[in-house]
PDB file of N, CA and C in Angstrom:
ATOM      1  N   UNK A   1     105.675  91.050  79.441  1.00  0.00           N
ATOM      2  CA  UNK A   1     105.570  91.854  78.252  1.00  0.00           C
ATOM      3  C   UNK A   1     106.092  91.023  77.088  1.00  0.00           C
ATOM      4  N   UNK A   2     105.367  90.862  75.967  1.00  0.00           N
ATOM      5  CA  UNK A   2     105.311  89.687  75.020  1.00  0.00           C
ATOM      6  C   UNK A   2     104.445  90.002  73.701  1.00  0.00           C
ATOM      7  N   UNK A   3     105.407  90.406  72.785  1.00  0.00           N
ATOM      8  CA  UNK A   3     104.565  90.121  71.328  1.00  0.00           C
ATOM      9  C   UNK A   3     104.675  89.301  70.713  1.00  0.00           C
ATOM     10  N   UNK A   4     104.806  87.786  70.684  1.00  0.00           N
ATOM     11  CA  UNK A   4     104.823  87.116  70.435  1.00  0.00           C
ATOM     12  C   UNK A   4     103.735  86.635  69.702  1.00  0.00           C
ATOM     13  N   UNK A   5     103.604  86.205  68.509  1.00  0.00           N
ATOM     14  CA  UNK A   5     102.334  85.589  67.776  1.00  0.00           C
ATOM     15  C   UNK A   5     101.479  84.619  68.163  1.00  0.00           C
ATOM     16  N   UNK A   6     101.596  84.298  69.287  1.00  0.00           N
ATOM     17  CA  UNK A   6     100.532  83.247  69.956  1.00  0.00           C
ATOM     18  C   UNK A   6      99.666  84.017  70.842  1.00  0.00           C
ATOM     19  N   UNK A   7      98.881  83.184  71.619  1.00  0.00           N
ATOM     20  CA  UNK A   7      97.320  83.662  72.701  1.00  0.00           C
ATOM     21  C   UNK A   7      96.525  85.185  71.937  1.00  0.00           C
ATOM     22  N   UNK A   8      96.114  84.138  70.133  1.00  0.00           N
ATOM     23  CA  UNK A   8      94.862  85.456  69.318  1.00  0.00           C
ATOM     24  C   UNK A   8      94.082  86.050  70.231  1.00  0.00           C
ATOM     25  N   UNK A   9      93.743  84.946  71.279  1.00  0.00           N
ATOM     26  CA  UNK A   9      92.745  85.321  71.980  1.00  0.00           C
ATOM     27  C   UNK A   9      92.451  86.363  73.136  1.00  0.00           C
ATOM     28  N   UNK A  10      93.162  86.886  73.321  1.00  0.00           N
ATOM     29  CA  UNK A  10      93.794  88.463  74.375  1.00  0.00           C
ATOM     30  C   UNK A  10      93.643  89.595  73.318  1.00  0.00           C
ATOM     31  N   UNK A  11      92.556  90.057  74.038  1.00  0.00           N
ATOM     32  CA  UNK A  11      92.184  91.679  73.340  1.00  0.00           C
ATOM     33  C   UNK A  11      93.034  92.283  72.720  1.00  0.00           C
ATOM     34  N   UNK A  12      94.074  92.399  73.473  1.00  0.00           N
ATOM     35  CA  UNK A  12      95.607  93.607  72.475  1.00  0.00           C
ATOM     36  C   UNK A  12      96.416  92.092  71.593  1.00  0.00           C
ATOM     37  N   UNK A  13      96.266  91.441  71.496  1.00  0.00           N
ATOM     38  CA  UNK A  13      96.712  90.634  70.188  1.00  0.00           C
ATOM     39  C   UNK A  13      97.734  91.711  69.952  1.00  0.00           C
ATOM     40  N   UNK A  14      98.591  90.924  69.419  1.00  0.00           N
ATOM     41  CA  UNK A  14      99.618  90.309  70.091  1.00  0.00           C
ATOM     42  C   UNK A  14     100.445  90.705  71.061  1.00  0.00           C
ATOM     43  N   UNK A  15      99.848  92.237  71.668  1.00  0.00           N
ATOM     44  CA  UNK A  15     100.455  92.172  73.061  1.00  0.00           C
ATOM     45  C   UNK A  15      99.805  91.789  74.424  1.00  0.00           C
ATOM     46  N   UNK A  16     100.787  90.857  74.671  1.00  0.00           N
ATOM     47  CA  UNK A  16     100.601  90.516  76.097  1.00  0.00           C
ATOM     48  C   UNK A  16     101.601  90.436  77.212  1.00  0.00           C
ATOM     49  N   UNK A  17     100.835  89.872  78.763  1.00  0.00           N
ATOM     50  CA  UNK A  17     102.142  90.010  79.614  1.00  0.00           C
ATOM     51  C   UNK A  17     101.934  88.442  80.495  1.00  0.00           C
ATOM     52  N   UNK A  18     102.764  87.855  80.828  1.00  0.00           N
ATOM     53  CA  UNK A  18     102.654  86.774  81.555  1.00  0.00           C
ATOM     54  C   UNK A  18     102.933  86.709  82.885  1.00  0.00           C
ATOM     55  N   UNK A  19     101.548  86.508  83.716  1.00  0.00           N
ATOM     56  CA  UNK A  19     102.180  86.594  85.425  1.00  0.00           C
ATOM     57  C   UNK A  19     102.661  85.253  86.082  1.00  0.00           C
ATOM     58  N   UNK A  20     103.243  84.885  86.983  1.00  0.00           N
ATOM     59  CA  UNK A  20     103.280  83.959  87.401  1.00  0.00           C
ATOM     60  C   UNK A  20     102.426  83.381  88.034  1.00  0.00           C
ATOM     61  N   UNK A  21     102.188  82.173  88.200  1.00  0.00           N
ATOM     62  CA  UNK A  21     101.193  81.247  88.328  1.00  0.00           C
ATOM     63  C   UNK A  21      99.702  81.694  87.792  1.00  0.00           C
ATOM     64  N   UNK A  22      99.918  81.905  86.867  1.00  0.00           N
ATOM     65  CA  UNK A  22      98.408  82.289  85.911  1.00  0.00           C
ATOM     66  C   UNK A  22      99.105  81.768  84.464  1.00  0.00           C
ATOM     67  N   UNK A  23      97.348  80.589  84.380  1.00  0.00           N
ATOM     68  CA  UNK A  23      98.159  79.989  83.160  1.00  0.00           C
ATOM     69  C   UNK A  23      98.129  80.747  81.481  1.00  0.00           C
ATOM     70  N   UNK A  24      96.722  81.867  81.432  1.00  0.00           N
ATOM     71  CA  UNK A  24      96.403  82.571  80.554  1.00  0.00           C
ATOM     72  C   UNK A  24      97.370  84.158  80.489  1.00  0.00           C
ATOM     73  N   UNK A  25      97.583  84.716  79.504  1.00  0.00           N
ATOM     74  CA  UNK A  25      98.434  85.872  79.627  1.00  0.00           C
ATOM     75  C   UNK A  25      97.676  86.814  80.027  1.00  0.00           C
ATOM     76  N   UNK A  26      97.742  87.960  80.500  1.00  0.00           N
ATOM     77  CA  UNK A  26      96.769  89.240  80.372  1.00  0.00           C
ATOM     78  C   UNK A  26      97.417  90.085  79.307  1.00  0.00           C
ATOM     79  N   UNK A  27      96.279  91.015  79.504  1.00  0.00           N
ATOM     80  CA  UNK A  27      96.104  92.136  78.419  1.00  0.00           C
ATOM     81  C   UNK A  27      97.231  93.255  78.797  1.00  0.00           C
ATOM     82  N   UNK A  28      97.871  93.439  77.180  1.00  0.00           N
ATOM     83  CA  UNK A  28      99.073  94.898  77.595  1.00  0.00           C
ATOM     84  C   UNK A  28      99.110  95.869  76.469  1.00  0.00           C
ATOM     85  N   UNK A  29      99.920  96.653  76.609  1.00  0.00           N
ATOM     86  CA  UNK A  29     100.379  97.345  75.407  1.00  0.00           C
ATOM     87  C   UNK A  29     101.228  97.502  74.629  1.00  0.00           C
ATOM     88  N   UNK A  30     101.446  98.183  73.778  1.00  0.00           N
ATOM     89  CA  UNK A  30     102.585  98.059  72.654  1.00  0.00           C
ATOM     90  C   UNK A  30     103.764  98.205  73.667  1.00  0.00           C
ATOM     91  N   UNK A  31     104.570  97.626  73.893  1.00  0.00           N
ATOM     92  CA  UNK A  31     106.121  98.134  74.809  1.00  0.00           C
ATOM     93  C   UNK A  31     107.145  98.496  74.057  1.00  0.00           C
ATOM     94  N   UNK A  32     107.823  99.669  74.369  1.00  0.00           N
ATOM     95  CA  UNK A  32     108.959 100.298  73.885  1.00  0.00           C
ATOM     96  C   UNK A  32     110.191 100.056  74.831  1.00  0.00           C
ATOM     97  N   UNK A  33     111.432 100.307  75.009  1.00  0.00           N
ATOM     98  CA  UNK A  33     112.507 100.126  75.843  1.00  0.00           C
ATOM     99  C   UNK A  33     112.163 100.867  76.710  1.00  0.00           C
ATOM    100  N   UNK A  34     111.483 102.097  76.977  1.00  0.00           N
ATOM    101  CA  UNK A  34     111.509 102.870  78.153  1.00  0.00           C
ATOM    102  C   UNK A  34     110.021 102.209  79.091  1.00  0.00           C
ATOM    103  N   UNK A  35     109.746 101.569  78.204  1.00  0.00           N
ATOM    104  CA  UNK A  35     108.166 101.090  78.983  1.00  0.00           C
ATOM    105  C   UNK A  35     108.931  99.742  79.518  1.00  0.00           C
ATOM    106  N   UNK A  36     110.103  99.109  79.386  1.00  0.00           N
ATOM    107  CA  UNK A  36     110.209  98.081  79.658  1.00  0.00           C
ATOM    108  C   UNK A  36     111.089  98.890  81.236  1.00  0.00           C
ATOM    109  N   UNK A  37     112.002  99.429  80.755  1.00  0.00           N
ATOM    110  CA  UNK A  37     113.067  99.949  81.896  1.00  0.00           C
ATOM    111  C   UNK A  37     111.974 100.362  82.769  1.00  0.00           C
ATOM    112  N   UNK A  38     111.026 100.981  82.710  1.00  0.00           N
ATOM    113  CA  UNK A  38     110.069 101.530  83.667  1.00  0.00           C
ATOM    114  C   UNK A  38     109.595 100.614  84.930  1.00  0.00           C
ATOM    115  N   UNK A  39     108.998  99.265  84.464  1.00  0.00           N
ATOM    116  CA  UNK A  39     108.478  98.260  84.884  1.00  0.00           C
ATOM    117  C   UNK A  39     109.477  97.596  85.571  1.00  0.00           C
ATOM    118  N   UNK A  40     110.482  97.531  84.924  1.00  0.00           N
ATOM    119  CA  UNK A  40     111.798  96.810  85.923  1.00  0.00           C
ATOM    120  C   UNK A  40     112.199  97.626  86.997  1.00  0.00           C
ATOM    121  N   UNK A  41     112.150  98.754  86.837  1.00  0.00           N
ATOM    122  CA  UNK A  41     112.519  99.956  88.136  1.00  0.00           C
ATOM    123  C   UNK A  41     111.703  99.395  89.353  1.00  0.00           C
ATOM    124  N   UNK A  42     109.915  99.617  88.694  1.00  0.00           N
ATOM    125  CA  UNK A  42     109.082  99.762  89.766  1.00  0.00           C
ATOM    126  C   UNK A  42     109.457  97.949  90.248  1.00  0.00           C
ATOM    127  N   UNK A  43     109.752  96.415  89.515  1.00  0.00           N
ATOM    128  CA  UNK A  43     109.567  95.358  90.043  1.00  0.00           C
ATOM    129  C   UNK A  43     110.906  95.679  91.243  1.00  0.00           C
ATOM    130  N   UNK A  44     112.383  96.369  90.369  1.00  0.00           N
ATOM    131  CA  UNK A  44     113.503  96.179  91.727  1.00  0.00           C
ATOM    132  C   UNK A  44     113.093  97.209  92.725  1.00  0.00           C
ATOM    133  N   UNK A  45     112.191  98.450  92.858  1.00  0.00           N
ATOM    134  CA  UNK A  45     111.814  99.322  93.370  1.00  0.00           C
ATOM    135  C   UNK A  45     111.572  98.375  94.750  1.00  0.00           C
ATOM    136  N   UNK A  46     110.242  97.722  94.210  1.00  0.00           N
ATOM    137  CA  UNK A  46     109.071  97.410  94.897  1.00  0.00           C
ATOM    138  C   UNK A  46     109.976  95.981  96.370  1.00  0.00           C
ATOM    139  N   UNK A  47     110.492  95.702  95.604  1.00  0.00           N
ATOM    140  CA  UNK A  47     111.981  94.262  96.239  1.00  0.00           C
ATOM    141  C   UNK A  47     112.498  94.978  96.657  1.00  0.00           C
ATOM    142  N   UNK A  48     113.081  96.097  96.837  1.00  0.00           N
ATOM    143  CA  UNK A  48     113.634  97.144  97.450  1.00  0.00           C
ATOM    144  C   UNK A  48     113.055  97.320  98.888  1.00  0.00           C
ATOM    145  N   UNK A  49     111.791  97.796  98.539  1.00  0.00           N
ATOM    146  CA  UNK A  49     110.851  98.752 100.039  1.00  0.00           C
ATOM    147  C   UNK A  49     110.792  97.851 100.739  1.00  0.00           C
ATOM    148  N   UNK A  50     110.258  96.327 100.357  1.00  0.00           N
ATOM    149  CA  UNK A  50     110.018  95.083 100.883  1.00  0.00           C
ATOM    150  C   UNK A  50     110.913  94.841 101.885  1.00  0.00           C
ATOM    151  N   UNK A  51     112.039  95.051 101.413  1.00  0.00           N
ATOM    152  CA  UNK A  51     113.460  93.858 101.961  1.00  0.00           C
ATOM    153  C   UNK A  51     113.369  95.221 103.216  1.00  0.00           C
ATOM    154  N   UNK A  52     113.451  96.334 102.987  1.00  0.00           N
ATOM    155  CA  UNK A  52     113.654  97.610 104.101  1.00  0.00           C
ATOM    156  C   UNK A  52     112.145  97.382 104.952  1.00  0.00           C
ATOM    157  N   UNK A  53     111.507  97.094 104.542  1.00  0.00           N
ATOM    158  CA  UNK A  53     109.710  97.003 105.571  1.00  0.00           C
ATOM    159  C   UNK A  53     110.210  95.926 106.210  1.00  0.00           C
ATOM    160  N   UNK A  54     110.223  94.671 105.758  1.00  0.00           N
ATOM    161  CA  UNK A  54     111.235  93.424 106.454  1.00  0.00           C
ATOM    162  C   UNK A  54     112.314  93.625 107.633  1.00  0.00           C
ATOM    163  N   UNK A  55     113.195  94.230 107.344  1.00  0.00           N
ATOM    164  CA  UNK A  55     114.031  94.690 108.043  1.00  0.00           C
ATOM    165  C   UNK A  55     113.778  95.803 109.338  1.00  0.00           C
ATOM    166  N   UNK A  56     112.713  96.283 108.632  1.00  0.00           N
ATOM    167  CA  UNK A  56     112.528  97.710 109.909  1.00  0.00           C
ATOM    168  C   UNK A  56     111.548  96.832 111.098  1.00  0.00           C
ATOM    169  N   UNK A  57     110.725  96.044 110.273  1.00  0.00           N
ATOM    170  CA  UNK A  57     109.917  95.210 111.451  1.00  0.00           C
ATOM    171  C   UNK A  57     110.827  94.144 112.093  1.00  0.00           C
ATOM    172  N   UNK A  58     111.653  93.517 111.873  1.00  0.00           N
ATOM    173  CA  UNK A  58     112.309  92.569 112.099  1.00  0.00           C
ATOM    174  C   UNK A  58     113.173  93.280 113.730  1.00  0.00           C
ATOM    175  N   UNK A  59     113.569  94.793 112.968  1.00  0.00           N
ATOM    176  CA  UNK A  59     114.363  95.520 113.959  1.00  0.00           C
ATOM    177  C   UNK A  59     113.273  95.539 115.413  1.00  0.00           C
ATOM    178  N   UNK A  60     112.240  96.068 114.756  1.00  0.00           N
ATOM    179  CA  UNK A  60     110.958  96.635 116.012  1.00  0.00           C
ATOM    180  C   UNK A  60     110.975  95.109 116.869  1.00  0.00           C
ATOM    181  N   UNK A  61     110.766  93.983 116.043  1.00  0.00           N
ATOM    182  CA  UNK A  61     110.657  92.998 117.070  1.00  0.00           C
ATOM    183  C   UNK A  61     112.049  92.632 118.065  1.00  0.00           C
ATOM    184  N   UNK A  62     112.591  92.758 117.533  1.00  0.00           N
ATOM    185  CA  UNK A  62     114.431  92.630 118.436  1.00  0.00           C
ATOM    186  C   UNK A  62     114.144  93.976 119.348  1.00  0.00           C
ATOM    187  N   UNK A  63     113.469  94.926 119.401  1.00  0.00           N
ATOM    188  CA  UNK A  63     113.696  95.920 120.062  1.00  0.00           C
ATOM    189  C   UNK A  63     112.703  95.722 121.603  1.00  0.00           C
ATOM    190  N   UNK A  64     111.021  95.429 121.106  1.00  0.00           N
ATOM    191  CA  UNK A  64     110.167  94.671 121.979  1.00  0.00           C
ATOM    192  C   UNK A  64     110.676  93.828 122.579  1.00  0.00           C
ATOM    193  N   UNK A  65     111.180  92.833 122.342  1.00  0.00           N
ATOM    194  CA  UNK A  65     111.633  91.744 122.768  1.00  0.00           C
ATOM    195  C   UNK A  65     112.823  92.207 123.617  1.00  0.00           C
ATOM    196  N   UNK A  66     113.408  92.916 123.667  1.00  0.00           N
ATOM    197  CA  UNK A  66     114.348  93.293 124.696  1.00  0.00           C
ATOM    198  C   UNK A  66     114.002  94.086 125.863  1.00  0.00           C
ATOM    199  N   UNK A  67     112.863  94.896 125.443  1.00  0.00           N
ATOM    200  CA  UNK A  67     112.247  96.102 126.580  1.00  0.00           C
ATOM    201  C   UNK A  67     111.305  94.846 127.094  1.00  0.00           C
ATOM    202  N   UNK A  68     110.875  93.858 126.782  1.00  0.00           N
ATOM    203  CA  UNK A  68     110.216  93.226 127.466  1.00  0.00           C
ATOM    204  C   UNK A  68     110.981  92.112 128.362  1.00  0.00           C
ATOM    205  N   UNK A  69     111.962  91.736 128.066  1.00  0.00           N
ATOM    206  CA  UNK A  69     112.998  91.225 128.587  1.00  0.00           C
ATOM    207  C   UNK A  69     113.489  91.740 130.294  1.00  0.00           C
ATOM    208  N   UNK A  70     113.981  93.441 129.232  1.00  0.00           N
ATOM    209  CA  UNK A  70     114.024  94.155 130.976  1.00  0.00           C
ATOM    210  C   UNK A  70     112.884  94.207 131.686  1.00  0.00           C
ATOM    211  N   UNK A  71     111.661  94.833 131.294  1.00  0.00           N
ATOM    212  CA  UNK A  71     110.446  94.294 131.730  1.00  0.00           C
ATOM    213  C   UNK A  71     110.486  93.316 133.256  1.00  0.00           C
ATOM    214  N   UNK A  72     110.600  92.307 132.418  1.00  0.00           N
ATOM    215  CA  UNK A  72     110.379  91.340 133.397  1.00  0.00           C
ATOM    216  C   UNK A  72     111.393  90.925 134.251  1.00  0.00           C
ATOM    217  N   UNK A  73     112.667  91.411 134.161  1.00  0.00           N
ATOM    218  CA  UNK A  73     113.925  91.191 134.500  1.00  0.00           C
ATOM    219  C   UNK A  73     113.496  92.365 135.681  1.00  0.00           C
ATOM    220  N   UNK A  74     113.296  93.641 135.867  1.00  0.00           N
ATOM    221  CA  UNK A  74     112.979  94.340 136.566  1.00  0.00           C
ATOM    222  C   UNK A  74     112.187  93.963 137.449  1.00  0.00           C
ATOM    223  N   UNK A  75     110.832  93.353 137.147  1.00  0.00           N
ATOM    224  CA  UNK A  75     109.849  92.993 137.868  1.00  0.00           C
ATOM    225  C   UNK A  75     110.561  92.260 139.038  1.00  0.00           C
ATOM    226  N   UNK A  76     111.467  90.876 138.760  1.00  0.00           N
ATOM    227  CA  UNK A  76     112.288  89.958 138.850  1.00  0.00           C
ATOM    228  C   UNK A  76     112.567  90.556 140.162  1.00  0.00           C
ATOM    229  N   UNK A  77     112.897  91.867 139.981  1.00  0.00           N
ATOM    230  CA  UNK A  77     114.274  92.024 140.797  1.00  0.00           C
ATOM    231  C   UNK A  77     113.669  92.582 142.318  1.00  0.00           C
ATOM    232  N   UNK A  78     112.348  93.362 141.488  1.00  0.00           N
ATOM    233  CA  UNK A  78     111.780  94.203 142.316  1.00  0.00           C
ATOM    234  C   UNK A  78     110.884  93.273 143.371  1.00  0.00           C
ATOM    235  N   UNK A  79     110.285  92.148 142.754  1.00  0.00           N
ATOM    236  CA  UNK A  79     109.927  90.967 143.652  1.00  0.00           C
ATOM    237  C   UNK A  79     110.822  90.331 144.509  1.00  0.00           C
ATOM    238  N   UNK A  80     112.089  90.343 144.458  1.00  0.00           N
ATOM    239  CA  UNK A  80     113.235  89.790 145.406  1.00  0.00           C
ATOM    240  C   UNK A  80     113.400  90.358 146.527  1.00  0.00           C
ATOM    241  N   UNK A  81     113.084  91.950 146.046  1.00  0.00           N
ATOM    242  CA  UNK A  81     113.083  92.671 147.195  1.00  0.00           C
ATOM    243  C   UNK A  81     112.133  92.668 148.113  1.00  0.00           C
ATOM    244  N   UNK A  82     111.566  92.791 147.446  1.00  0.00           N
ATOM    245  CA  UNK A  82     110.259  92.434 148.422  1.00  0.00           C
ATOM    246  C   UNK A  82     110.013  91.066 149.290  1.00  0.00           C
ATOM    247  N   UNK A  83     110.799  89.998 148.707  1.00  0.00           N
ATOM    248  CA  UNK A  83     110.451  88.646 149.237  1.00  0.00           C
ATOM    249  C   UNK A  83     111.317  89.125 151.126  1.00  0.00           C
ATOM    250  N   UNK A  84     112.430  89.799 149.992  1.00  0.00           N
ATOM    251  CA  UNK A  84     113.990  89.960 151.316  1.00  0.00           C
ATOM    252  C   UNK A  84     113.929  90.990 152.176  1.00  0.00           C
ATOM    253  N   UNK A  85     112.579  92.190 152.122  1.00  0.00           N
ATOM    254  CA  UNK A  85     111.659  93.204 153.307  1.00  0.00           C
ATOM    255  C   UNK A  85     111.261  92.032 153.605  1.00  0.00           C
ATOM    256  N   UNK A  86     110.292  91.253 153.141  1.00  0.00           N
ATOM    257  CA  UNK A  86     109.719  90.397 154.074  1.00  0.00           C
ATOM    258  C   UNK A  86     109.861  89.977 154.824  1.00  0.00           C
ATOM    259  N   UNK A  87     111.204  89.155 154.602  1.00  0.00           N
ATOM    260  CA  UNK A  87     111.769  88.016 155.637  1.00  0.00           C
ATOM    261  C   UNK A  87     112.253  88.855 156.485  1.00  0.00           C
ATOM    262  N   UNK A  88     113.120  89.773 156.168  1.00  0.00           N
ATOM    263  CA  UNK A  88     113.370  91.377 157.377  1.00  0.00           C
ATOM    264  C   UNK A  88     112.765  90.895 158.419  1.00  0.00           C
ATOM    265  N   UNK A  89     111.406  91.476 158.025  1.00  0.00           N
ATOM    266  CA  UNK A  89     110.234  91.926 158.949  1.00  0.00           C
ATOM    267  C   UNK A  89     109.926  90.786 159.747  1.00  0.00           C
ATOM    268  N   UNK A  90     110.038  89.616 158.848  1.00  0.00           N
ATOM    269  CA  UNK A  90     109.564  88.413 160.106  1.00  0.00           C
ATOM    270  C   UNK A  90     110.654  87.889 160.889  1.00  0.00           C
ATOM    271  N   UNK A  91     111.897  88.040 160.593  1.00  0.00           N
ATOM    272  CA  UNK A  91     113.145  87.698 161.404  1.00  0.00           C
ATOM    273  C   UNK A  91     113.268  88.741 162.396  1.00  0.00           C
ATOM    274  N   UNK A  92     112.727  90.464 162.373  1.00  0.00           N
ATOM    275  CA  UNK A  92     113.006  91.062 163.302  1.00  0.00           C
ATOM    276  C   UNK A  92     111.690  90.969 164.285  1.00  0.00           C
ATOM    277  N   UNK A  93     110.341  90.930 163.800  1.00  0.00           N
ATOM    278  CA  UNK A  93     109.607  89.951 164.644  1.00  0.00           C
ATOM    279  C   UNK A  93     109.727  88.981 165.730  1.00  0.00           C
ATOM    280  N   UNK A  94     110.271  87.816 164.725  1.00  0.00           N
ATOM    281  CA  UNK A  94     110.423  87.201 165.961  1.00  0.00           C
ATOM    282  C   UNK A  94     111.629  87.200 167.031  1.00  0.00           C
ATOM    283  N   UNK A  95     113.008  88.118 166.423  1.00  0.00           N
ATOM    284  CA  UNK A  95     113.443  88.650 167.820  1.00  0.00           C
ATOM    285  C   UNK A  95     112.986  89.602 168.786  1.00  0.00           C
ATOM    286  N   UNK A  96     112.080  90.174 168.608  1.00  0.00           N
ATOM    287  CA  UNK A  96     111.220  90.659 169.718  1.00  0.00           C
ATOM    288  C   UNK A  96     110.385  89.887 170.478  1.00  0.00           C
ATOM    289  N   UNK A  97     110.000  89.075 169.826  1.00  0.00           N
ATOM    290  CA  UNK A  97     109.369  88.076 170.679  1.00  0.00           C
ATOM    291  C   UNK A  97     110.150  87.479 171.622  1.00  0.00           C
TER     292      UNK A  97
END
């Protein structure tokens, strides 16, 4: 947000707004203090939700990553058992034999 007497060439002369990495200004309107406070709300608003969306996914993956952990830690365990029926079965086998 910029009234500044330069870039004639932008429809609202002489208001404009400058984005980052854009080398031309865009088009704005007259700004008052409450039009400015407004815009700053919604930019710390918006850095706000971000950093919490960030965080809530960040959580979900620490959370996957652990149920998948037990997951396979279970599987783990439940295959041991099975290896150790096995051998059971073939050690009491062959004492019958």
């Amino acid at each position: 947000m910029d009234n500044a007497p330069h870039w004639k060439d932008v429809k609202t002369y002489p208001f404009h707004v400058h984005i980052k990495d854009q080398e031309a200004p865009l088009e704005s309107k007259e700004m008052f203090v409450n039009d400015v406070i407004e815009e700053l709300k919604k930019l710390v608003l918006g850095s706000e939700k971000k950093k919490k969306k960030k965080k809530k996914n960040k959580q979900k993956k620490k959370k996957k990553k652990k149920k998948n952990k037990k997951k396979k830690k279970k599987k783990k365990k439940i295959k041991k058992k099975k290896k150790k029926k096995k051998e059971c079965r073939e050690r009491d086998l062959k004492k019958s034999l």
